[in-house]
N, C-alpha and C. Protein backbone atom coordinates (compact mmCIF):
# COMPACT_ATOMS: atom_id res chain seq x y z
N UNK A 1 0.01 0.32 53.66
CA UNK A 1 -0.52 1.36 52.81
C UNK A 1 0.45 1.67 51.68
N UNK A 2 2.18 1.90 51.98
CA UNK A 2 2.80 2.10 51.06
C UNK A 2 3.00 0.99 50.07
N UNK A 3 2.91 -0.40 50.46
CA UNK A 3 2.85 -1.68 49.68
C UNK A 3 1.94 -1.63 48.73
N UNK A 4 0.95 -1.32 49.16
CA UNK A 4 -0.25 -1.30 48.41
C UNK A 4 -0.04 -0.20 47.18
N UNK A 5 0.41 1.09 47.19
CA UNK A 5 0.76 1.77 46.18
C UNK A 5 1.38 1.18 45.42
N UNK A 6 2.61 0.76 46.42
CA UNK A 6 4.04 0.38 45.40
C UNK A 6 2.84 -0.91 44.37
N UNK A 7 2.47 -1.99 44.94
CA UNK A 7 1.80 -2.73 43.85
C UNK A 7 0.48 -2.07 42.49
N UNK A 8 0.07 -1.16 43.32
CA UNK A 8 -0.65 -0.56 41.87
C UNK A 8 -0.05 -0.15 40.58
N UNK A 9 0.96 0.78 41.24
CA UNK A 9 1.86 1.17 40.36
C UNK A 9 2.73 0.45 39.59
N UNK A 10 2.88 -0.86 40.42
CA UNK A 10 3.78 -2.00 39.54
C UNK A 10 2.36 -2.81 38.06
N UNK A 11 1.59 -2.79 39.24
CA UNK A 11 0.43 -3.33 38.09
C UNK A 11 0.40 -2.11 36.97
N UNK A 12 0.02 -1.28 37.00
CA UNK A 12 -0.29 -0.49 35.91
C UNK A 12 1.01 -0.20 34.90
N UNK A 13 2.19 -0.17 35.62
CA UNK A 13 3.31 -0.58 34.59
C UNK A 13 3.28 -1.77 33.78
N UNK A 14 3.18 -2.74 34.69
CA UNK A 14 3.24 -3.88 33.75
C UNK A 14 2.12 -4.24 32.66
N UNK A 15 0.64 -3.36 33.51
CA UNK A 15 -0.24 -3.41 32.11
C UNK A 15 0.17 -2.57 31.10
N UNK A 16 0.67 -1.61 31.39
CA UNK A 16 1.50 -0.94 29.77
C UNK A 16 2.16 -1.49 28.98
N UNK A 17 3.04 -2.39 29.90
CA UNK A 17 4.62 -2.63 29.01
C UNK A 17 3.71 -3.96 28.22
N UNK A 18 2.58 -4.61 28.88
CA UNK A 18 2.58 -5.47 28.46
C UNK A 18 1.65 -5.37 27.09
N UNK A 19 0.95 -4.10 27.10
CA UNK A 19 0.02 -3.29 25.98
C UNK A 19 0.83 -3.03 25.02
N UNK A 20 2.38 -2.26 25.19
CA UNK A 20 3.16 -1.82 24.23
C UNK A 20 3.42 -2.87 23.68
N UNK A 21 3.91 -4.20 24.46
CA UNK A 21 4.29 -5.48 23.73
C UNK A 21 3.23 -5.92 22.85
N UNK A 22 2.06 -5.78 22.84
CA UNK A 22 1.40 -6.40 22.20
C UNK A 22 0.99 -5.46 20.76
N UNK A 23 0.84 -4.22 20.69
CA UNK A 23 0.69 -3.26 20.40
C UNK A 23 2.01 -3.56 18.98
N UNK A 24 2.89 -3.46 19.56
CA UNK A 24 4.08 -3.15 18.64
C UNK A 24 3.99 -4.16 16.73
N UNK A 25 3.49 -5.52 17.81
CA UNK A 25 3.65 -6.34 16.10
C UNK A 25 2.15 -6.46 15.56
N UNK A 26 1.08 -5.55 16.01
CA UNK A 26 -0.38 -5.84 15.44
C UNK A 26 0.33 -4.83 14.57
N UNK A 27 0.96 -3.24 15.07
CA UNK A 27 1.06 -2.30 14.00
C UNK A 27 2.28 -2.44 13.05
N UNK A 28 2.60 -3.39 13.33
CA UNK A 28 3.84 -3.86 11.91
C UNK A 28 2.76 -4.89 11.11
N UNK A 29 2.41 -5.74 11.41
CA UNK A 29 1.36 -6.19 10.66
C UNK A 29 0.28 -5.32 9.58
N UNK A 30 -0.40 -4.30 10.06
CA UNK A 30 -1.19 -3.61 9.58
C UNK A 30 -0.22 -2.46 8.83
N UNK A 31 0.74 -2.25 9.32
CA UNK A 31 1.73 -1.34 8.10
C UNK A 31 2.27 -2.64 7.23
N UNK A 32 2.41 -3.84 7.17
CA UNK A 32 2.59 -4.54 6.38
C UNK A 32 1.47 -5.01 5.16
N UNK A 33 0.17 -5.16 6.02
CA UNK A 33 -1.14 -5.35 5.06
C UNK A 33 -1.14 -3.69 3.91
N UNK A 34 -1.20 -2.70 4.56
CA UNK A 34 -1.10 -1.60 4.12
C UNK A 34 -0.20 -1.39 2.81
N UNK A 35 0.91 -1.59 3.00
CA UNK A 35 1.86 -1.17 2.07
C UNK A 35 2.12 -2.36 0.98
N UNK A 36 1.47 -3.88 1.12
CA UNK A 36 1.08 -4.68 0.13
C UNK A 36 -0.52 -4.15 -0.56
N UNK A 37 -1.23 -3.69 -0.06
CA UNK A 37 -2.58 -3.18 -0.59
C UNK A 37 -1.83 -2.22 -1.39
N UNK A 38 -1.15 -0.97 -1.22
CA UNK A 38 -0.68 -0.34 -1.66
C UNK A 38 0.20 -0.41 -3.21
N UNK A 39 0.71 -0.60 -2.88
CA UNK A 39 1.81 -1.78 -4.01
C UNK A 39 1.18 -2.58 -5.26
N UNK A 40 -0.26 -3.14 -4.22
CA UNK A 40 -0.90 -4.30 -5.45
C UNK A 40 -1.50 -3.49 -6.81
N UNK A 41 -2.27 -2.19 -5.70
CA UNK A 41 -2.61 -1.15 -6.51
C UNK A 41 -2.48 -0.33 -8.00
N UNK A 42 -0.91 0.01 -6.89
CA UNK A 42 -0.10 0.70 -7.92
C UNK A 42 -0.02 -0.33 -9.27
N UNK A 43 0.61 -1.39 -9.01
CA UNK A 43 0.76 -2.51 -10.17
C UNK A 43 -0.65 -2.46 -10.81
N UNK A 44 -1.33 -2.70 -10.63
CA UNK A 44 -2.55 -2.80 -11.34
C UNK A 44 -2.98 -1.22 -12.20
N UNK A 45 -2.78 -0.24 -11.63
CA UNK A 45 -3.20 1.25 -12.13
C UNK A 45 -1.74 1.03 -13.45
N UNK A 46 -0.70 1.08 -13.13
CA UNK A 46 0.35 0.84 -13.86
C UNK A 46 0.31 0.35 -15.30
N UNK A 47 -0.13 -1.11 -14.78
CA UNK A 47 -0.58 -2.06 -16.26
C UNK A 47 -1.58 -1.74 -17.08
N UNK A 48 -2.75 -1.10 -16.23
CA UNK A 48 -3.54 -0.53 -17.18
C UNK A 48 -3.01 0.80 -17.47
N UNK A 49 -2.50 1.49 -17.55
CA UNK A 49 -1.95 2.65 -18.08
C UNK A 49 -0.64 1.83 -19.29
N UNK A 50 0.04 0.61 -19.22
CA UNK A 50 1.05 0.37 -20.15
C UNK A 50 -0.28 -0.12 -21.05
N UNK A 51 -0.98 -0.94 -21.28
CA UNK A 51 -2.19 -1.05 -22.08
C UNK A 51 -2.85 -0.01 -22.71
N UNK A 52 -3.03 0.72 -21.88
CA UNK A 52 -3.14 2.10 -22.61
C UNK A 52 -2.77 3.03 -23.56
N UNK A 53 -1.53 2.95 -22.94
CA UNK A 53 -0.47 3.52 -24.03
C UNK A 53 0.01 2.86 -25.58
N UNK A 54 -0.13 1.18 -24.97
CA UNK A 54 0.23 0.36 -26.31
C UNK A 54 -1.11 0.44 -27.46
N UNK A 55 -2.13 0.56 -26.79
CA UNK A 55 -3.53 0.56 -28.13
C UNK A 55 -3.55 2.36 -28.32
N UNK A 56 -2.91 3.55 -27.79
CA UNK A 56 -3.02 4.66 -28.73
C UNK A 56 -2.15 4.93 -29.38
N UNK A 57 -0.73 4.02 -29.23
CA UNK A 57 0.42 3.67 -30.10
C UNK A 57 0.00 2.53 -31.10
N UNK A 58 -0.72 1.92 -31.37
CA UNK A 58 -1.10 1.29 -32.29
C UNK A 58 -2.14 2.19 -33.38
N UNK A 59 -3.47 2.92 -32.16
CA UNK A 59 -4.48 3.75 -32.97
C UNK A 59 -3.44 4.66 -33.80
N UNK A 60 -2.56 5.59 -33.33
CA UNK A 60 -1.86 6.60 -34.14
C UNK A 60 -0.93 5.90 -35.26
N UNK A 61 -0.70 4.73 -35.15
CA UNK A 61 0.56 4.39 -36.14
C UNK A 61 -0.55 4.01 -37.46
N UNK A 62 -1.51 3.11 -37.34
CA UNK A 62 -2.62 2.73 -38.03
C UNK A 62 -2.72 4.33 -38.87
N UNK A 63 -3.67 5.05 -37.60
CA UNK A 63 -4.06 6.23 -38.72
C UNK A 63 -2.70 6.65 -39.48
N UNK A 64 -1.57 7.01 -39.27
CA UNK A 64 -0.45 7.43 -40.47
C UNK A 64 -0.25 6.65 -41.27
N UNK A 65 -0.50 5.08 -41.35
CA UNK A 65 -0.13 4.95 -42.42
C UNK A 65 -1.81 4.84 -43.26
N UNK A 66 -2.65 4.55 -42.56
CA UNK A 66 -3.97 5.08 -43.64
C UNK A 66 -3.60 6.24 -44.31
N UNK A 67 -3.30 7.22 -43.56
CA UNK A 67 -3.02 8.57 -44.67
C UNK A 67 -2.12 8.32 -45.41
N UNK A 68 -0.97 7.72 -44.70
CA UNK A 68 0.14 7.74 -46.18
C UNK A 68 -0.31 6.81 -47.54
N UNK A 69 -0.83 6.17 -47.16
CA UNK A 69 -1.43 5.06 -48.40
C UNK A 69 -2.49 5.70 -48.92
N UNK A 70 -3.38 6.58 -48.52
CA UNK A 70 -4.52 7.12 -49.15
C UNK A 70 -4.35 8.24 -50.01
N UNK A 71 -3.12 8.83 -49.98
CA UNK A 71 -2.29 10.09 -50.89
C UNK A 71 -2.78 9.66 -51.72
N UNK A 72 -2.98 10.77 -52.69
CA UNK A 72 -2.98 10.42 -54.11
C UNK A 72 -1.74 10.62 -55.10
């Protein structure tokens, strides 16, 4: 009767340890997919914001010198 405990209890440990083992590198994986999704993102929101900035730095330089040339 006490054998019989002692083995459940060994089983259900070892199904843990062997859950945690498996457990451990799916969620480094998926914090790895994660934080490259992340990242790719950012780069992309980024570039279109430096694009951005370069054509209303072009629109504003354009319009000043239209005005300065259009003085009379």
């Amino acid at each position: 009767m006490l054998s019989e405990r002692l083995l459940k209890v060994a089983l259900k440990q070892s199904a843990i340890i062997v859950a945690v083992l498996l457990a451990v590198p799916t969620l480094g994986v998926l914090a790895t997919l994660l934080l490259s999704t992340i990242s790719t993102l950012f780069c992309e929101q980024l570039q279109g914001l430096m694009t951005l900035s370069v054509v209303t730095t072009a629109v504003v330089l354009t319009v000043q010198e239209f005005r300065h040339f259009s003085k009379p």
